[in-house]
Structure formats: C-alpha cells, structure tokens
ModelCIF file with pLDDT and N, C-alpha, C, O atoms, coordinates in Angstrom:
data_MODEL
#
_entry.id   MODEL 
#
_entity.id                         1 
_entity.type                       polymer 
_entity.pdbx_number_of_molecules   1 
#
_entity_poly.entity_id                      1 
_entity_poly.type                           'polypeptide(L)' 
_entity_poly.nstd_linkage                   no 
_entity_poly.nstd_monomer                   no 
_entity_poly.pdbx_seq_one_letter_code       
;(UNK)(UNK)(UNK)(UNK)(UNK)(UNK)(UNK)(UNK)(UNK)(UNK)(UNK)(UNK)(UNK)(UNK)(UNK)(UNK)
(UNK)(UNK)(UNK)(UNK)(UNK)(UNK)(UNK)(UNK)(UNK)(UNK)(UNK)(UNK)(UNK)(UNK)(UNK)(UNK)
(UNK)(UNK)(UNK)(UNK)(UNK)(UNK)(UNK)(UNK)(UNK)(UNK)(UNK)
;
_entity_poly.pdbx_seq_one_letter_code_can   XXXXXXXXXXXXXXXXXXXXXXXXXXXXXXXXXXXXXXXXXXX 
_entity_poly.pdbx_strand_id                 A 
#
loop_
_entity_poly_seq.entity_id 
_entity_poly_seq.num 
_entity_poly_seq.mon_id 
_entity_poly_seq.hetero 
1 1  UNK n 
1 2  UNK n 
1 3  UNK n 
1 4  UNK n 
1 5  UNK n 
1 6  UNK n 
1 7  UNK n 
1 8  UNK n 
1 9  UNK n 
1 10 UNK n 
1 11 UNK n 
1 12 UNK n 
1 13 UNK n 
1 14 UNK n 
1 15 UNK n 
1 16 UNK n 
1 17 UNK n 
1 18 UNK n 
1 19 UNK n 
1 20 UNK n 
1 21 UNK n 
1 22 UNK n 
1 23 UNK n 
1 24 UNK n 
1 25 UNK n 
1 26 UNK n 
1 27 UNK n 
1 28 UNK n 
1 29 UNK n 
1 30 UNK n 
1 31 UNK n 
1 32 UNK n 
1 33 UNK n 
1 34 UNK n 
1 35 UNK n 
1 36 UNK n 
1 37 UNK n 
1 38 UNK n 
1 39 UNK n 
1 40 UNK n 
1 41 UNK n 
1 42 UNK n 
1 43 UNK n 
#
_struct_asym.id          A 
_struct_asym.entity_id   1 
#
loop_
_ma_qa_metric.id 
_ma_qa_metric.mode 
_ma_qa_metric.name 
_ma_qa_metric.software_group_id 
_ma_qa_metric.type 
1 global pLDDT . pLDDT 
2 local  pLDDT . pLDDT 
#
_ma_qa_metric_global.metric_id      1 
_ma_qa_metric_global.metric_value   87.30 
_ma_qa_metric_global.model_id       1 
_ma_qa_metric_global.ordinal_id     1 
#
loop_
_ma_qa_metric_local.label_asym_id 
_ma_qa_metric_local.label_comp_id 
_ma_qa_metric_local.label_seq_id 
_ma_qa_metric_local.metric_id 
_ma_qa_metric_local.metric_value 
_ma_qa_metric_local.model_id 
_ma_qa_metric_local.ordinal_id 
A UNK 1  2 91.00 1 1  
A UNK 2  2 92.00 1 2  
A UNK 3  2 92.00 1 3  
A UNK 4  2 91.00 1 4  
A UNK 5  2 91.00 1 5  
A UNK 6  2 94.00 1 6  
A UNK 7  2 93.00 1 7  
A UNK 8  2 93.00 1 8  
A UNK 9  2 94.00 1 9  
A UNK 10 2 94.00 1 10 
A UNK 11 2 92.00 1 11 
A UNK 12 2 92.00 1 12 
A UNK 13 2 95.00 1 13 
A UNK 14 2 94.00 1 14 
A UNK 15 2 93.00 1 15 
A UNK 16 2 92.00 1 16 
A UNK 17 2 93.00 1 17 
A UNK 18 2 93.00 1 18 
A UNK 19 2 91.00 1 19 
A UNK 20 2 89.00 1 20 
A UNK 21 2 90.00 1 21 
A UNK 22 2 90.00 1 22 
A UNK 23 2 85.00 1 23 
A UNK 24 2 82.00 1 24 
A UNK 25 2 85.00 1 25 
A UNK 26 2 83.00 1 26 
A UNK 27 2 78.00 1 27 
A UNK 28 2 81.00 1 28 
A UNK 29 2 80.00 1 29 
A UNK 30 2 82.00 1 30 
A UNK 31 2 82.00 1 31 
A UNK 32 2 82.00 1 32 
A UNK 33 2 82.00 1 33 
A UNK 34 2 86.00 1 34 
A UNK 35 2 84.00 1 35 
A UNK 36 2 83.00 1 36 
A UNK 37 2 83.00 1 37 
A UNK 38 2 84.00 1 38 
A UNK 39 2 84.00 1 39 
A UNK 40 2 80.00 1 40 
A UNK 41 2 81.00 1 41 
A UNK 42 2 79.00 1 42 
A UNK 43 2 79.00 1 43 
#
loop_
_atom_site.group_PDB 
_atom_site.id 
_atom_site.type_symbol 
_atom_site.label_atom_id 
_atom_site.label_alt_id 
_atom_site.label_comp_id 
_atom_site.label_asym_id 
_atom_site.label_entity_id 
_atom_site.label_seq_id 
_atom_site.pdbx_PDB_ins_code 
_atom_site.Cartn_x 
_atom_site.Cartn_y 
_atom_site.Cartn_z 
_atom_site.occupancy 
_atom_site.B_iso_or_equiv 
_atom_site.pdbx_formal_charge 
_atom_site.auth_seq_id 
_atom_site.auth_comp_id 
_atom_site.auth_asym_id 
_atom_site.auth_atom_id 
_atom_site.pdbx_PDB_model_num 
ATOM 1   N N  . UNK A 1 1  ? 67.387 90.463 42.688 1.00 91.00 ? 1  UNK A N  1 
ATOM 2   C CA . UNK A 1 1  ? 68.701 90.976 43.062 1.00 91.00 ? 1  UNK A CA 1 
ATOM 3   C C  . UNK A 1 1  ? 69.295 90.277 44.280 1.00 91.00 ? 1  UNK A C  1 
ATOM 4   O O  . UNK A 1 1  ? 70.392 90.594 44.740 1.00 91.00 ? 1  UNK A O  1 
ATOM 5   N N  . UNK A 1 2  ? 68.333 89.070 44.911 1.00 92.00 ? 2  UNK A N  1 
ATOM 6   C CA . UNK A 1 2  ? 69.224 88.411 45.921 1.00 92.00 ? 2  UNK A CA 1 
ATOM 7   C C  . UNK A 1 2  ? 70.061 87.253 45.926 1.00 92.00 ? 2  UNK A C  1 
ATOM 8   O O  . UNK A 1 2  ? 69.829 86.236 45.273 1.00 92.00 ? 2  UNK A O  1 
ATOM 9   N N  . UNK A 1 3  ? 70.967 87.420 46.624 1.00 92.00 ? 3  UNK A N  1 
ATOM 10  C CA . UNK A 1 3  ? 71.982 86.171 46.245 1.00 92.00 ? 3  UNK A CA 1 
ATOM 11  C C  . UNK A 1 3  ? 71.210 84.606 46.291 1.00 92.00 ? 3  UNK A C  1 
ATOM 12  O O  . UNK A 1 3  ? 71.627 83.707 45.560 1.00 92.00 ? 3  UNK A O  1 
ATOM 13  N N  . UNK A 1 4  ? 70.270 84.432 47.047 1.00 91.00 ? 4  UNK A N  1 
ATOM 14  C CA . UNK A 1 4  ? 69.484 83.143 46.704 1.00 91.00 ? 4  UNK A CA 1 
ATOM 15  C C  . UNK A 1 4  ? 68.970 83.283 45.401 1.00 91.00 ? 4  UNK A C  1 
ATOM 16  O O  . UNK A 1 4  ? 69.370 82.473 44.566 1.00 91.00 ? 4  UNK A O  1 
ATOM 17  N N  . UNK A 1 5  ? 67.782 84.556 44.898 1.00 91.00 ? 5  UNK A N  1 
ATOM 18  C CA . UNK A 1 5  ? 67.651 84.689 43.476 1.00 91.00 ? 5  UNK A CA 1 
ATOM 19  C C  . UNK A 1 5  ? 67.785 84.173 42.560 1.00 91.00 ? 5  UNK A C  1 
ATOM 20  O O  . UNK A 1 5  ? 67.240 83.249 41.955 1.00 91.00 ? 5  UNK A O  1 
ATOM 21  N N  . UNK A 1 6  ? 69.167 85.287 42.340 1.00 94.00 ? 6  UNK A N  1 
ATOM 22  C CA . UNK A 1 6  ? 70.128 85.079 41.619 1.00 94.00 ? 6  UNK A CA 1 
ATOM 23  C C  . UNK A 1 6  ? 70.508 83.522 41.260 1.00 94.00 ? 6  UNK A C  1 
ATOM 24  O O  . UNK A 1 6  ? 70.654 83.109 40.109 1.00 94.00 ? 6  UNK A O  1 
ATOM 25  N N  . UNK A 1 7  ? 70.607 82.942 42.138 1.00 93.00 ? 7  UNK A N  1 
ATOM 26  C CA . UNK A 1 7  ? 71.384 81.517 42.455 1.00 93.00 ? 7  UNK A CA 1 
ATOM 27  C C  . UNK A 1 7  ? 70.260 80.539 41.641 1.00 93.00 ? 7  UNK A C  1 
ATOM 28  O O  . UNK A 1 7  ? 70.568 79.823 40.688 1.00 93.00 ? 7  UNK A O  1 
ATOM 29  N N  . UNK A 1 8  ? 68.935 80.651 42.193 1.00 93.00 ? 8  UNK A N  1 
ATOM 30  C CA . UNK A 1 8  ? 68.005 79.784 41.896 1.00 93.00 ? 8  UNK A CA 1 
ATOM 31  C C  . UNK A 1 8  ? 67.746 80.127 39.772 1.00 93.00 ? 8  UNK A C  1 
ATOM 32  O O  . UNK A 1 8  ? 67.808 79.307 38.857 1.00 93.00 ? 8  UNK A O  1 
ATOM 33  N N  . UNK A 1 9  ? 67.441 81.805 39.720 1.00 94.00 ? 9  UNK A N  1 
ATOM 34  C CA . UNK A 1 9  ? 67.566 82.065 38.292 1.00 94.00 ? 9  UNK A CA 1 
ATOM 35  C C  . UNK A 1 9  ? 68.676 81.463 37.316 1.00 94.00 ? 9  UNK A C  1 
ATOM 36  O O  . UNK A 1 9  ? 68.345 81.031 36.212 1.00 94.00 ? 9  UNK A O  1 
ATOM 37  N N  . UNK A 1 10 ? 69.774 81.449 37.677 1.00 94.00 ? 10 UNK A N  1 
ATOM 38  C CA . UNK A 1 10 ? 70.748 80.897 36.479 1.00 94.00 ? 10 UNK A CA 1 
ATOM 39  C C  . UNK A 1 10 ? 70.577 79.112 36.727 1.00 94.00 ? 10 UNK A C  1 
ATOM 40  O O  . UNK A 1 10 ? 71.032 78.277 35.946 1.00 94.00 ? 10 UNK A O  1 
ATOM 41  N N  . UNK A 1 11 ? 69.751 78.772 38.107 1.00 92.00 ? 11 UNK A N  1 
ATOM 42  C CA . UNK A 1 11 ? 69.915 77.018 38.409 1.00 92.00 ? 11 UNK A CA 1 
ATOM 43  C C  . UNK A 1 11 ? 68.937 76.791 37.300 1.00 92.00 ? 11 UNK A C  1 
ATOM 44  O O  . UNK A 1 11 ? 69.003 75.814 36.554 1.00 92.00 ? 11 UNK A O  1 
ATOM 45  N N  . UNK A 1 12 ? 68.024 77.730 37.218 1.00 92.00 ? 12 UNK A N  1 
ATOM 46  C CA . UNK A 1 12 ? 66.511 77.290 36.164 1.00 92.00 ? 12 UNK A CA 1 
ATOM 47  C C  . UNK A 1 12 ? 66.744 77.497 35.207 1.00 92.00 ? 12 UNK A C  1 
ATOM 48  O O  . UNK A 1 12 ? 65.941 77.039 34.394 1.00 92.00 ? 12 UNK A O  1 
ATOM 49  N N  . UNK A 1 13 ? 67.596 78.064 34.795 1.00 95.00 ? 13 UNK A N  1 
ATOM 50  C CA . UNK A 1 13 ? 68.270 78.209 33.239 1.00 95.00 ? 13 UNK A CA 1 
ATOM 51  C C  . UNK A 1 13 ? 68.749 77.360 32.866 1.00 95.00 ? 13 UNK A C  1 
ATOM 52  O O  . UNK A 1 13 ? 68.320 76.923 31.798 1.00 95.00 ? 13 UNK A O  1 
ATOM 53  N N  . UNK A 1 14 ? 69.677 76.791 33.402 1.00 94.00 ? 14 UNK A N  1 
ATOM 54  C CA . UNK A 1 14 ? 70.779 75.977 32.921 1.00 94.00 ? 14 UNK A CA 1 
ATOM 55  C C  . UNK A 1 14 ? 69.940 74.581 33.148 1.00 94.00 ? 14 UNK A C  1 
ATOM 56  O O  . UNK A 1 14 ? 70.296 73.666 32.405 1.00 94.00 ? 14 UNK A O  1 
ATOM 57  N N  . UNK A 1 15 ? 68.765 74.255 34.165 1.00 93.00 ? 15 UNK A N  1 
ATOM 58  C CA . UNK A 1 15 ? 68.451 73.043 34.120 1.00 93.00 ? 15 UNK A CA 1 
ATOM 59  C C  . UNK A 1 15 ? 67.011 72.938 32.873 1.00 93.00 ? 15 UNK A C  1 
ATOM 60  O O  . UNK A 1 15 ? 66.409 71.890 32.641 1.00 93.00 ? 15 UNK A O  1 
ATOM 61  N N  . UNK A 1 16 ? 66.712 74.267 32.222 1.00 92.00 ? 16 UNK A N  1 
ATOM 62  C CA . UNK A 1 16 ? 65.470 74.186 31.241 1.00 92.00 ? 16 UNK A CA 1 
ATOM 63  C C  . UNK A 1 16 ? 66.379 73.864 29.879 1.00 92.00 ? 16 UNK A C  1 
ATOM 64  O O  . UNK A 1 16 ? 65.786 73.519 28.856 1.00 92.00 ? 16 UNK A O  1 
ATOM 65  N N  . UNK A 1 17 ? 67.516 73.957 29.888 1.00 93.00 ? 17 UNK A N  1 
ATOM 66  C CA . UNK A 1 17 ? 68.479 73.925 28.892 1.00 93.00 ? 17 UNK A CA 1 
ATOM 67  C C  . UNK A 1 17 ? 69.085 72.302 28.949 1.00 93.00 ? 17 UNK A C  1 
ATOM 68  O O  . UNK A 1 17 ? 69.515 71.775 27.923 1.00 93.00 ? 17 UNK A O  1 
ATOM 69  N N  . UNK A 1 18 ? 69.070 71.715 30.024 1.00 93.00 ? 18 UNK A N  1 
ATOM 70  C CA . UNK A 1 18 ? 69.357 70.226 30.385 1.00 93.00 ? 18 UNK A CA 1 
ATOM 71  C C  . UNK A 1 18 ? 67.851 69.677 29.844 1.00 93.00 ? 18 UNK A C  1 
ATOM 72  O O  . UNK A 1 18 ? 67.854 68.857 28.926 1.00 93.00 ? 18 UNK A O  1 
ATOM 73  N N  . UNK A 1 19 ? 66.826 70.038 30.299 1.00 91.00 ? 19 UNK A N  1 
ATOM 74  C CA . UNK A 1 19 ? 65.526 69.483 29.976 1.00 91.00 ? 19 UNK A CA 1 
ATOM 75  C C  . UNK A 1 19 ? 65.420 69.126 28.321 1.00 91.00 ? 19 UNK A C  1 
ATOM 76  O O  . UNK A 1 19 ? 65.093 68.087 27.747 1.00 91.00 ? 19 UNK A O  1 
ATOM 77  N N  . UNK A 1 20 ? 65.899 70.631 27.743 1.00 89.00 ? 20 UNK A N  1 
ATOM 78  C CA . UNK A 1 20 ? 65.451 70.478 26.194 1.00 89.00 ? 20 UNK A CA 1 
ATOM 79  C C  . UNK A 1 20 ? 66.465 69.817 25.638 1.00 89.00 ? 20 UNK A C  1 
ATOM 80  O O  . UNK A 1 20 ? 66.167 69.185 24.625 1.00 89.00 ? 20 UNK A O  1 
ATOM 81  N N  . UNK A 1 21 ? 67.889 69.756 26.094 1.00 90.00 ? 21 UNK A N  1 
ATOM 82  C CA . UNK A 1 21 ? 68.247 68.220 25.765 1.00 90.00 ? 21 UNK A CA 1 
ATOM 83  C C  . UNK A 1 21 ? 68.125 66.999 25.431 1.00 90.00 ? 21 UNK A C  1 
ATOM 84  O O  . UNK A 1 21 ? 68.373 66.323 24.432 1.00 90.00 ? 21 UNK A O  1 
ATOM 85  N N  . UNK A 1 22 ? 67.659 66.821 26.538 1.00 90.00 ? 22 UNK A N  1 
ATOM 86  C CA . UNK A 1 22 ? 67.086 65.818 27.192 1.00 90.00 ? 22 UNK A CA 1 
ATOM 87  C C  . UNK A 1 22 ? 65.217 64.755 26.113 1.00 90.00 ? 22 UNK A C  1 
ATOM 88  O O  . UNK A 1 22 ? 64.677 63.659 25.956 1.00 90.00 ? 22 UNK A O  1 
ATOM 89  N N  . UNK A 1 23 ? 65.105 66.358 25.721 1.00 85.00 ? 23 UNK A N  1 
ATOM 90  C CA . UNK A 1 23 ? 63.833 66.308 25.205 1.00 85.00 ? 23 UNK A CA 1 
ATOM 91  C C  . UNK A 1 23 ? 64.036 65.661 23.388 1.00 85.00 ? 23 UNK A C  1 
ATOM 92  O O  . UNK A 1 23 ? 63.300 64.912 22.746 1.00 85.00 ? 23 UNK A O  1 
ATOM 93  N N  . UNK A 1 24 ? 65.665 66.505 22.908 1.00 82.00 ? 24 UNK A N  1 
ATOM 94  C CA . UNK A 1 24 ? 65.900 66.478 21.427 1.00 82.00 ? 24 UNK A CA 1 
ATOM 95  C C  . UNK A 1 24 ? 66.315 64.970 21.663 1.00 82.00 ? 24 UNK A C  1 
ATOM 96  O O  . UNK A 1 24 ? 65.743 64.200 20.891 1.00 82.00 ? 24 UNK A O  1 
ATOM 97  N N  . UNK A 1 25 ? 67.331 64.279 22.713 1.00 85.00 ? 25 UNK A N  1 
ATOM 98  C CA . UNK A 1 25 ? 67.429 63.455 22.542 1.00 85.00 ? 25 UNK A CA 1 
ATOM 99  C C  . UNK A 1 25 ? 66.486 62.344 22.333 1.00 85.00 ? 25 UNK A C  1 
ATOM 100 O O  . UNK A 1 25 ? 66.670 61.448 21.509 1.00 85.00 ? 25 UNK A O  1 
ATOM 101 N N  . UNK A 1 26 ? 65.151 62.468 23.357 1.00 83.00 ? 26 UNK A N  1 
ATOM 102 C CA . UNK A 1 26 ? 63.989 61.408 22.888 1.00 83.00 ? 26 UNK A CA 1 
ATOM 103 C C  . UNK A 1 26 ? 63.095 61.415 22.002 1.00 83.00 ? 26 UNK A C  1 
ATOM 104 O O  . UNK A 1 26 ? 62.074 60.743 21.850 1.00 83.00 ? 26 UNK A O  1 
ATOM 105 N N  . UNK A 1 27 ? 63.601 62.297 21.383 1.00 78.00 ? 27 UNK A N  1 
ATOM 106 C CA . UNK A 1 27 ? 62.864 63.086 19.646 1.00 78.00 ? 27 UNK A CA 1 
ATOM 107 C C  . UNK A 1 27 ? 63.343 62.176 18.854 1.00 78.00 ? 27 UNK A C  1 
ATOM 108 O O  . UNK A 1 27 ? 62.775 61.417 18.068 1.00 78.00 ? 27 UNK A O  1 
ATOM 109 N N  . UNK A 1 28 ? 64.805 62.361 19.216 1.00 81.00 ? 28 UNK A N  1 
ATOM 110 C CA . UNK A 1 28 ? 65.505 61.646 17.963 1.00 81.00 ? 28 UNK A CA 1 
ATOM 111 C C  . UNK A 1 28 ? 65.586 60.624 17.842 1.00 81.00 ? 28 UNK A C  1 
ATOM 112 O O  . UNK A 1 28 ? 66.485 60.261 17.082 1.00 81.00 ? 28 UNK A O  1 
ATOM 113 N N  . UNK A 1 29 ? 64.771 59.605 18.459 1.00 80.00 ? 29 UNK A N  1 
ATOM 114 C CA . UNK A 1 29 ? 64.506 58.141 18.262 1.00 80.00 ? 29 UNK A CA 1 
ATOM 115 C C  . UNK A 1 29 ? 63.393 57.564 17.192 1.00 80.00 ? 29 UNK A C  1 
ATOM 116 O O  . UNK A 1 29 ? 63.236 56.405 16.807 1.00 80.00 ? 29 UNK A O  1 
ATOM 117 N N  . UNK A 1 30 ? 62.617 58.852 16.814 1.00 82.00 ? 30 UNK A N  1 
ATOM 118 C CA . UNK A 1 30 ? 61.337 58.804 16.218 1.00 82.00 ? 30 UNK A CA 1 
ATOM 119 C C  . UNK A 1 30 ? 61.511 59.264 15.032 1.00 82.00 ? 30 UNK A C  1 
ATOM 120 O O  . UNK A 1 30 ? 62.485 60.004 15.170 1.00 82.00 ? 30 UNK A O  1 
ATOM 121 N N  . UNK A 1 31 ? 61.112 59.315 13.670 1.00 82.00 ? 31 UNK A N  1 
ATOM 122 C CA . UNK A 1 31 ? 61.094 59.622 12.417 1.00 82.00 ? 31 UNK A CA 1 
ATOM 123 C C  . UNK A 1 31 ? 59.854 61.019 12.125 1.00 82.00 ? 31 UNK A C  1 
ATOM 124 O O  . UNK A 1 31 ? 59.925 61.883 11.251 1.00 82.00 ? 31 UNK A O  1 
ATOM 125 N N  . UNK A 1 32 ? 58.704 60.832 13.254 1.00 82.00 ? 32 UNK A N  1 
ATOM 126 C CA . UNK A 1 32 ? 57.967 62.132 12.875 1.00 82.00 ? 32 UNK A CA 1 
ATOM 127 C C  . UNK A 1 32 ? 58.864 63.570 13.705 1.00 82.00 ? 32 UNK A C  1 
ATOM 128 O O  . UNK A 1 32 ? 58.550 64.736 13.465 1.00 82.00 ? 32 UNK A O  1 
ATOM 129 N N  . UNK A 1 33 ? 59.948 63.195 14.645 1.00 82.00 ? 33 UNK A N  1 
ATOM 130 C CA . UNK A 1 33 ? 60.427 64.486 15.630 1.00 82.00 ? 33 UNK A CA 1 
ATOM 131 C C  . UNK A 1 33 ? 61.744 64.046 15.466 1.00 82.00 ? 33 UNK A C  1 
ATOM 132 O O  . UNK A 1 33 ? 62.383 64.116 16.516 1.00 82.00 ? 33 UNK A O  1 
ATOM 133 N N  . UNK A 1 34 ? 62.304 63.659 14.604 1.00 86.00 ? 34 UNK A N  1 
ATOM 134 C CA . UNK A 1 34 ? 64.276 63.803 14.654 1.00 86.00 ? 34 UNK A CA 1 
ATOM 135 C C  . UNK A 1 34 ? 64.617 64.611 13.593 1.00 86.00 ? 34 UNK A C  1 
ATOM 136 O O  . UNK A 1 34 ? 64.160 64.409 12.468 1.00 86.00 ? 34 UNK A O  1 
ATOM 137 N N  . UNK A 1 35 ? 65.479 65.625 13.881 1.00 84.00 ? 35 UNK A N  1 
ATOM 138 C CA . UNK A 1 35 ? 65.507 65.955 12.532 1.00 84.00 ? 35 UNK A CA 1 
ATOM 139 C C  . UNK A 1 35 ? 67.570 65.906 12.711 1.00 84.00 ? 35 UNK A C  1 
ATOM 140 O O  . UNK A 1 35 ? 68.304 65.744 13.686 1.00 84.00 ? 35 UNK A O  1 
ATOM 141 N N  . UNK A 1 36 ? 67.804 66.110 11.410 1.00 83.00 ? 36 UNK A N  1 
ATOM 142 C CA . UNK A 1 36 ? 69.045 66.641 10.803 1.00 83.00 ? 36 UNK A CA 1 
ATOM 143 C C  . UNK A 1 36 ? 69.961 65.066 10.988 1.00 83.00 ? 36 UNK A C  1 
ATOM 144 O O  . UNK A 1 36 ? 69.435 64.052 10.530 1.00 83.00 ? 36 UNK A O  1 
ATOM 145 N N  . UNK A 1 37 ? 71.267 64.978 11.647 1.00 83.00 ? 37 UNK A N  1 
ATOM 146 C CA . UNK A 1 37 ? 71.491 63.786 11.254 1.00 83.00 ? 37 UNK A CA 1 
ATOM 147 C C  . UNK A 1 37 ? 70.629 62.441 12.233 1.00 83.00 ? 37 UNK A C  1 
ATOM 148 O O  . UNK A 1 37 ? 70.712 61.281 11.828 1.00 83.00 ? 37 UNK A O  1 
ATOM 149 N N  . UNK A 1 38 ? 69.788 62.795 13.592 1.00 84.00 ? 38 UNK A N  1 
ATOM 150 C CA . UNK A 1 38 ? 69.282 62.211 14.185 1.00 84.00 ? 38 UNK A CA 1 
ATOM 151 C C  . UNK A 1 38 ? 68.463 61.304 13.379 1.00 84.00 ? 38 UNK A C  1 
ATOM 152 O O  . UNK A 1 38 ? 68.369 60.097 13.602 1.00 84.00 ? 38 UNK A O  1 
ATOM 153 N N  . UNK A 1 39 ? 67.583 62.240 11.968 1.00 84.00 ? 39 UNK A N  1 
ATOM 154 C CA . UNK A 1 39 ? 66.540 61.662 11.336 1.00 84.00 ? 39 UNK A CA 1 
ATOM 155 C C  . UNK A 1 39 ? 66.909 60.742 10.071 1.00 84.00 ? 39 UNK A C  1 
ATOM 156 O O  . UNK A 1 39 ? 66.237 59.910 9.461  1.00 84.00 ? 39 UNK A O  1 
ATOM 157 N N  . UNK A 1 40 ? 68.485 61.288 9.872  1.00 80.00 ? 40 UNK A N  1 
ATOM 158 C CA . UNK A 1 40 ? 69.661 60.837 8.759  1.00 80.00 ? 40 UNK A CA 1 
ATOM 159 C C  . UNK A 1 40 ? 70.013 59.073 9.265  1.00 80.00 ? 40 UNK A C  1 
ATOM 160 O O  . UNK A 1 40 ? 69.867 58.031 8.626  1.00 80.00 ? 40 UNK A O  1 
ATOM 161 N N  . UNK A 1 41 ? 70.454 59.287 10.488 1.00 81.00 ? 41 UNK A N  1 
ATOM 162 C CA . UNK A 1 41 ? 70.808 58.043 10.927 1.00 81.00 ? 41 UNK A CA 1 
ATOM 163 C C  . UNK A 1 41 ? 69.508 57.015 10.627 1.00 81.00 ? 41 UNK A C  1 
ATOM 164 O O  . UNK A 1 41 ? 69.642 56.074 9.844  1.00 81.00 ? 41 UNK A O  1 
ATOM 165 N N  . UNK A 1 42 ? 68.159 57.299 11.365 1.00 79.00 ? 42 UNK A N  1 
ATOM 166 C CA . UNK A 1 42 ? 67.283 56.676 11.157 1.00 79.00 ? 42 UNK A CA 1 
ATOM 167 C C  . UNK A 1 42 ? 66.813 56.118 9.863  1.00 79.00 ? 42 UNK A C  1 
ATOM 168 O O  . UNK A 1 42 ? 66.187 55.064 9.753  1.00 79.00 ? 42 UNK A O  1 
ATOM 169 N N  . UNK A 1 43 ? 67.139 56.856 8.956  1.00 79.00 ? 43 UNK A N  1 
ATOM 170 C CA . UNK A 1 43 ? 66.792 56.236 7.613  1.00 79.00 ? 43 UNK A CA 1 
ATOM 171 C C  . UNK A 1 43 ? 67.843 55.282 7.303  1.00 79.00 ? 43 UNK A C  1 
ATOM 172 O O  . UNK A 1 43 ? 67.800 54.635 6.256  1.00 79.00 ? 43 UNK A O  1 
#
C-alpha cells in the first residue's frame, strides 16, 4: 500500500511483460519455438 510499492509493483509488471516480449521475439527466429506467422514466415 506504499507509494514506493505501489510504484515498484506496476514497474515489475510492465517490465516482466517487456521481458516476455522480448523473449517471443528471440523464439521467433527458430523453427522448434516460433509459432503462428513468426513460424509462417520461416517456412
């Protein structure tokens, strides 16, 4: 409930949400972890 908290909780949200980005994007270079048109393009 404190305003640092608070502050730090939505920073770790929004940057675990940048991470898994981050993560689909270096997936999608690979044929065993891209899926949908990432894995489309690749073929």
């Amino acid at each position: 409930r404190s305003p640092l908290g608070i502050f730090l909780r939505i920073f770790a949200w929004i940057t675990s949400l940048l991470f898994q980005l981050m993560e689909d994007v270096y997936n999608s270079r690979f044929i065993d972890t891209a899926v949908g048109n990432s894995l489309y393009n690749l073929g």
